[in-house]
N, C-alpha and C. Protein backbone atom coordinates (compact mmCIF):
# COMPACT_ATOMS: atom_id res chain seq x y z
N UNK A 1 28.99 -18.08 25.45
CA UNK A 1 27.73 -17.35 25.28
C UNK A 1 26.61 -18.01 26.09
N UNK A 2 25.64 -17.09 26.50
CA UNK A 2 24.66 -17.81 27.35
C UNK A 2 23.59 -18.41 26.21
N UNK A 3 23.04 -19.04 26.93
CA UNK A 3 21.98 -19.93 26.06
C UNK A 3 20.72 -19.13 26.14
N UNK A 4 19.71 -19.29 25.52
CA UNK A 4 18.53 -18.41 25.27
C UNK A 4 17.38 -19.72 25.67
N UNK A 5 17.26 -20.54 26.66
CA UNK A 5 16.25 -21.35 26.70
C UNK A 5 14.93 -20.91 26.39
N UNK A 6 14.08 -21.36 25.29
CA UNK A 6 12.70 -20.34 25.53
C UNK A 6 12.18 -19.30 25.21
N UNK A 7 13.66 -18.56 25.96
CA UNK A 7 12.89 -17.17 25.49
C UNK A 7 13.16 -16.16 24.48
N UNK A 8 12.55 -14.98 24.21
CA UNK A 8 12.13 -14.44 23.13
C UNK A 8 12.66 -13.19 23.27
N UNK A 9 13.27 -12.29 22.36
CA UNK A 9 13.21 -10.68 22.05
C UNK A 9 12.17 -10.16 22.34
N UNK A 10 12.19 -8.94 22.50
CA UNK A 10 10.67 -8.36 22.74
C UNK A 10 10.39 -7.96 21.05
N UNK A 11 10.94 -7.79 20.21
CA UNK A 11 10.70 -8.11 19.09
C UNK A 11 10.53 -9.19 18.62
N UNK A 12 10.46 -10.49 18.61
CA UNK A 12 9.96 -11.68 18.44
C UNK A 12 8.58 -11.54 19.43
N UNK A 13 8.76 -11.16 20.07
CA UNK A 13 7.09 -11.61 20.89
C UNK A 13 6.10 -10.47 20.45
N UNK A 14 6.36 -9.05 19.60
CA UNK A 14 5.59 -8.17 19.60
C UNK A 14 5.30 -8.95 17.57
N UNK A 15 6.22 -9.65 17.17
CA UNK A 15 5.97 -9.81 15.89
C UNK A 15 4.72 -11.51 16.48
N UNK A 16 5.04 -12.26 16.50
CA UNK A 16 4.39 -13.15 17.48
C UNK A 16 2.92 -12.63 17.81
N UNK A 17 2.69 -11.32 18.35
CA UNK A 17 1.12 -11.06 18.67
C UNK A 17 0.64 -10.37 17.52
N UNK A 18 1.52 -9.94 16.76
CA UNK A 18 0.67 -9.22 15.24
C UNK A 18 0.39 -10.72 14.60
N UNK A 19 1.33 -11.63 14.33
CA UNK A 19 0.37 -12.32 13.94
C UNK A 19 -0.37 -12.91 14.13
N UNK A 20 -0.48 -13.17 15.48
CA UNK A 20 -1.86 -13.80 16.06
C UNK A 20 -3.30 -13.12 15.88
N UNK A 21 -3.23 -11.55 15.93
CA UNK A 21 -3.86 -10.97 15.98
C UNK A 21 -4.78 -11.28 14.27
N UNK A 22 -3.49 -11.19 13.38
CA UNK A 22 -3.84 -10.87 11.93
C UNK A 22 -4.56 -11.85 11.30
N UNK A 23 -4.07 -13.21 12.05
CA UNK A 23 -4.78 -14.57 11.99
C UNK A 23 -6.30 -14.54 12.40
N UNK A 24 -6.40 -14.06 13.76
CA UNK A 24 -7.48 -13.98 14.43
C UNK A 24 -8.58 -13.33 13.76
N UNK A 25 -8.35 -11.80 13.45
CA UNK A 25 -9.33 -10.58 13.15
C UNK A 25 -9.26 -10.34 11.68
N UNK A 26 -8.25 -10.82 10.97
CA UNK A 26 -7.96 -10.57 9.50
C UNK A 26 -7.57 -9.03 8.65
N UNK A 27 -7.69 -9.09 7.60
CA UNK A 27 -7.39 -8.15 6.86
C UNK A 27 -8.26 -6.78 7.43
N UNK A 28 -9.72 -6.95 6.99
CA UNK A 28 -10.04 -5.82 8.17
C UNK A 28 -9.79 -5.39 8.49
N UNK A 29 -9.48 -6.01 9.59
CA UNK A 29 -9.53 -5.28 11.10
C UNK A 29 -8.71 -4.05 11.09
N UNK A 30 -7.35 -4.31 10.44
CA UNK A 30 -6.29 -3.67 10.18
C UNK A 30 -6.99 -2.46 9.40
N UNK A 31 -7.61 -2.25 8.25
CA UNK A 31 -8.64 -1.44 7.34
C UNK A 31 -9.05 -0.85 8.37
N UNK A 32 -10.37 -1.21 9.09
CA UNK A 32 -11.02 -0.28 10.44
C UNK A 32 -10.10 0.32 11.40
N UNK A 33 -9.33 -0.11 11.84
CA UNK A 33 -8.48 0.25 12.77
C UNK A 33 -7.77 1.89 12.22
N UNK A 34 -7.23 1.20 11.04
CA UNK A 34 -6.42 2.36 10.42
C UNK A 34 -7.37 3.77 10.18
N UNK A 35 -8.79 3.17 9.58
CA UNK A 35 -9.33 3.95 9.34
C UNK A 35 -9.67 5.44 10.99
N UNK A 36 -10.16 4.58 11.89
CA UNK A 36 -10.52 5.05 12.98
C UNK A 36 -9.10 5.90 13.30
N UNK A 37 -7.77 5.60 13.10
CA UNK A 37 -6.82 6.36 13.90
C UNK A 37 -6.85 8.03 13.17
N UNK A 38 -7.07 7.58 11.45
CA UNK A 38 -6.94 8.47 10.67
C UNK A 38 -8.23 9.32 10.99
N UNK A 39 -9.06 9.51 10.88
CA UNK A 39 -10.44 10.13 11.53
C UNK A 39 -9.95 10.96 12.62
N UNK A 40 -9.59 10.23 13.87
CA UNK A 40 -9.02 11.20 14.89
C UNK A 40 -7.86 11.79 14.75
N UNK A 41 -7.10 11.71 13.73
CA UNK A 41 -5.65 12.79 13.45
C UNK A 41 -6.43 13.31 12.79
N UNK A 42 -7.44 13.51 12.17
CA UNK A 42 -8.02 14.65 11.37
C UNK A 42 -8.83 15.52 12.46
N UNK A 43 -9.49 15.48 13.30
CA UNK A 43 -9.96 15.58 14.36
C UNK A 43 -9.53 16.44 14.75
N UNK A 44 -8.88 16.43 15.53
CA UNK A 44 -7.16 16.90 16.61
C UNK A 44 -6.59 17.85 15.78
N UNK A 45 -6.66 17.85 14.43
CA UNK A 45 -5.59 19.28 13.37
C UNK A 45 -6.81 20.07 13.59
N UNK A 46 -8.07 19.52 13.18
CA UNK A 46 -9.33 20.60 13.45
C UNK A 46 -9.58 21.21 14.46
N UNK A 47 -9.27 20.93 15.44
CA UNK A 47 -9.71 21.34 16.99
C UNK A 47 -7.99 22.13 16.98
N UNK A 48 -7.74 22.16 17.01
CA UNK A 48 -6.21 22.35 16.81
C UNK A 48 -6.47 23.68 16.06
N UNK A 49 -6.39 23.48 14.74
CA UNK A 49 -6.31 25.44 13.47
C UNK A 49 -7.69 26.05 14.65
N UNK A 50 -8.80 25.34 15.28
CA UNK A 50 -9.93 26.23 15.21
C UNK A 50 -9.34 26.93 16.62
N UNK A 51 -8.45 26.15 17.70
CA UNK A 51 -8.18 27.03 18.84
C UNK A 51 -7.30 28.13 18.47
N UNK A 52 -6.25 27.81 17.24
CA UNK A 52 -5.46 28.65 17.02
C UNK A 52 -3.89 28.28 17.27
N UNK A 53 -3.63 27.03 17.65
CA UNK A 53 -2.97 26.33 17.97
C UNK A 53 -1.88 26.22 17.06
């Protein structure tokens, strides 16, 4: 088997920047964030029923 010197899954490195991130910006951030995505999927269904879509 080959050896893995170093390096990482891209799943180890995408888990790796969440928690850096979660460390960094905290509980929050995650709260605002979520909030803001949810706002614009509400958005987008509205603009959406009103074209007729």
């Amino acid at each position: 088997m080959a050896e893995n010197k170093g390096k990482m899954t891209v799943s180890e490195a995408g888990q790796k920047g969440g928690i850096t991130v979660r460390n960094k910006y905290g509980h929050e951030f995650y709260e605002e964030i979520g909030h803001k995505g949810g706002q614009k999927v509400k958005k987008l269904i509205e603009e959406g029923k009103r074209s007729g879509g």
